[in-house]
Protein backbone atom coordinates (compact mmCIF):
# COMPACT_ATOMS: atom_id res chain seq x y z
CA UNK A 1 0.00 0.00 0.00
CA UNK A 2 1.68 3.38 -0.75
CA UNK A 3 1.49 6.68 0.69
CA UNK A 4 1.47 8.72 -3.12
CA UNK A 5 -0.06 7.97 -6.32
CA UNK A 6 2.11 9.03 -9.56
CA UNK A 7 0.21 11.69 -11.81
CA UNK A 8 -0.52 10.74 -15.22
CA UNK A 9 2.20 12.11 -17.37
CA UNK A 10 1.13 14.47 -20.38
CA UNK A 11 4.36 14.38 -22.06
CA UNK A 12 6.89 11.95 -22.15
CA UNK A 13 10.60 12.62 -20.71
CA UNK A 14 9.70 14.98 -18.49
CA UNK A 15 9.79 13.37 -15.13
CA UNK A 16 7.30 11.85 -12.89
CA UNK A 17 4.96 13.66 -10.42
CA UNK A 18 3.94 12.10 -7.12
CA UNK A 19 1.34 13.26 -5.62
CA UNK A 20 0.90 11.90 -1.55
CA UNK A 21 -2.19 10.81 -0.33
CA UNK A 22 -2.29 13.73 2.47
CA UNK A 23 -2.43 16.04 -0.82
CA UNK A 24 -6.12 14.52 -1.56
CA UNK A 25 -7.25 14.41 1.97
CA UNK A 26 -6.96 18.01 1.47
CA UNK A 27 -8.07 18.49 -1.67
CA UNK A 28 -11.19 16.93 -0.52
CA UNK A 29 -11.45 18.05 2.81
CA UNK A 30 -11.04 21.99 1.30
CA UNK A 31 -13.70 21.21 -1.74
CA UNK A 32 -16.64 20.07 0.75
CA UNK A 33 -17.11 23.31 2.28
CA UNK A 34 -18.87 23.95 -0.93
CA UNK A 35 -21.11 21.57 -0.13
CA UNK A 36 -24.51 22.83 1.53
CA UNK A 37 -26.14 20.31 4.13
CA UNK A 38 -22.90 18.80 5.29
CA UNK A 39 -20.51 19.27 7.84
CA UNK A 40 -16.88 17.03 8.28
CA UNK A 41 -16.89 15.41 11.74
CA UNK A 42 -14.46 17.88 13.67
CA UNK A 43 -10.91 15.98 13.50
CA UNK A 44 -9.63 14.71 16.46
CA UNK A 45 -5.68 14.17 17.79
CA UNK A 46 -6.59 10.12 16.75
CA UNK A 47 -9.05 10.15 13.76
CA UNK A 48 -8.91 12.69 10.03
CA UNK A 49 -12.52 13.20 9.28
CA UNK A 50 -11.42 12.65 5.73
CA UNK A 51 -8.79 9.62 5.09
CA UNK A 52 -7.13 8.13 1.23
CA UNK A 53 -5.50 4.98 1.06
CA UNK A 54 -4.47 4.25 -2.86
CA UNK A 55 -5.38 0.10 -3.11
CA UNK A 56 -5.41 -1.62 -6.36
CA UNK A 57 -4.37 1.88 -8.11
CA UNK A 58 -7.22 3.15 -7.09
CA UNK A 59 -8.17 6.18 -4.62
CA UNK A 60 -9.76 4.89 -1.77
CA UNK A 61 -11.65 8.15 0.38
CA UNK A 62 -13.31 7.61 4.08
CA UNK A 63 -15.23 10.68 4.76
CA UNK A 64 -17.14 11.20 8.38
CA UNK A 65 -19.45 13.78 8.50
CA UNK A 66 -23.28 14.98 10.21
CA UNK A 67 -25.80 15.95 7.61
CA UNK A 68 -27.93 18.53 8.64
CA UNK A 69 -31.75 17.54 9.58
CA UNK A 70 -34.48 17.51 7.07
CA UNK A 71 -32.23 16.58 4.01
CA UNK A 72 -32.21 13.37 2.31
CA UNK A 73 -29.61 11.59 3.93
CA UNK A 74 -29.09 9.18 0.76
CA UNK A 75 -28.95 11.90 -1.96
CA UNK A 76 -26.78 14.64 -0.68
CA UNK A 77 -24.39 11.71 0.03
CA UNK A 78 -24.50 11.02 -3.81
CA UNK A 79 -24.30 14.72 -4.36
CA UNK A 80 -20.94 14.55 -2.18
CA UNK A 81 -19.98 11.42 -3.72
CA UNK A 82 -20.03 12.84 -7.23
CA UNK A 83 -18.36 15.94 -6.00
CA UNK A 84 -15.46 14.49 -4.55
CA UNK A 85 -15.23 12.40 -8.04
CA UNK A 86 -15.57 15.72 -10.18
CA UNK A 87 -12.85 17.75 -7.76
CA UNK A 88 -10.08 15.22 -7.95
CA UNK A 89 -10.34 14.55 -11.09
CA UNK A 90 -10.58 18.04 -12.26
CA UNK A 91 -7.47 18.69 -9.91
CA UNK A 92 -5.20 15.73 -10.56
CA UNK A 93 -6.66 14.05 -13.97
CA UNK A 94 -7.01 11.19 -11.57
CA UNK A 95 -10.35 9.28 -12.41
CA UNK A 96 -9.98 6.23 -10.32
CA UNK A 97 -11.78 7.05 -7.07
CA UNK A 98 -14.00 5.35 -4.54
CA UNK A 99 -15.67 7.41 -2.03
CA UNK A 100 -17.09 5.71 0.92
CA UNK A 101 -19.32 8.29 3.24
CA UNK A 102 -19.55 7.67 7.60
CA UNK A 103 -22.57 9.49 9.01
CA UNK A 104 -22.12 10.46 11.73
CA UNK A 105 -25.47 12.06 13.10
CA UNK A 106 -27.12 15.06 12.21
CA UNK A 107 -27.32 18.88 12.88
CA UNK A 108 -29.67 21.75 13.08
């Protein structure tokens, strides 16, 4: 299991490009601010609210978070779903992604 994914090269000769995995735990946790109706579980000195382990070449995304009451819990977790997909990809050219969504309660 590795820490960094390589990018996908646009021109050959040029060098490689690593990108770490901490690079799209941010990426992700900075893009679902955006994101009405949600809100990350607060991180703690033990547990990321938003984790990426690359597995099979693929990126593998554990997200915690509270969706706020009177929302449909199973759609805006699609909605954030396809978000994360679109942001990393649009980011990083990286298209290989499996997001995987913890609720953790809800808010008013």
């Amino acid at each position: 299991m590795a820490d960094y994914i390589v990018a996908k090269n646009r021109e050959k000769y040029i060098g490689m490009i690593g990108l770490s995995t901490a690079v799209f735990e941010s990426i992700v946790a900075f893009s679902l601010e955006d994101i009405k109706g949600i809100k990350l579980v607060p991180a703690t000195r033990f547990r990321k609210n938003v984790t990426c382990k690359v597995e099979d070449d693929k990126l593998n995304f554990n997200l915690s978070l509270t969706v706020k009451t009177g929302n449909n819990v199973n759609e805006i977790c699609r909605r954030v779903q396809n978000h994360v997909i679109k942001v990393v990809y649009n980011m990083t050219d990286f298209d290989d992604v499996i997001v995987n969504i913890d609720v953790r309660g809800f808010y008013i």
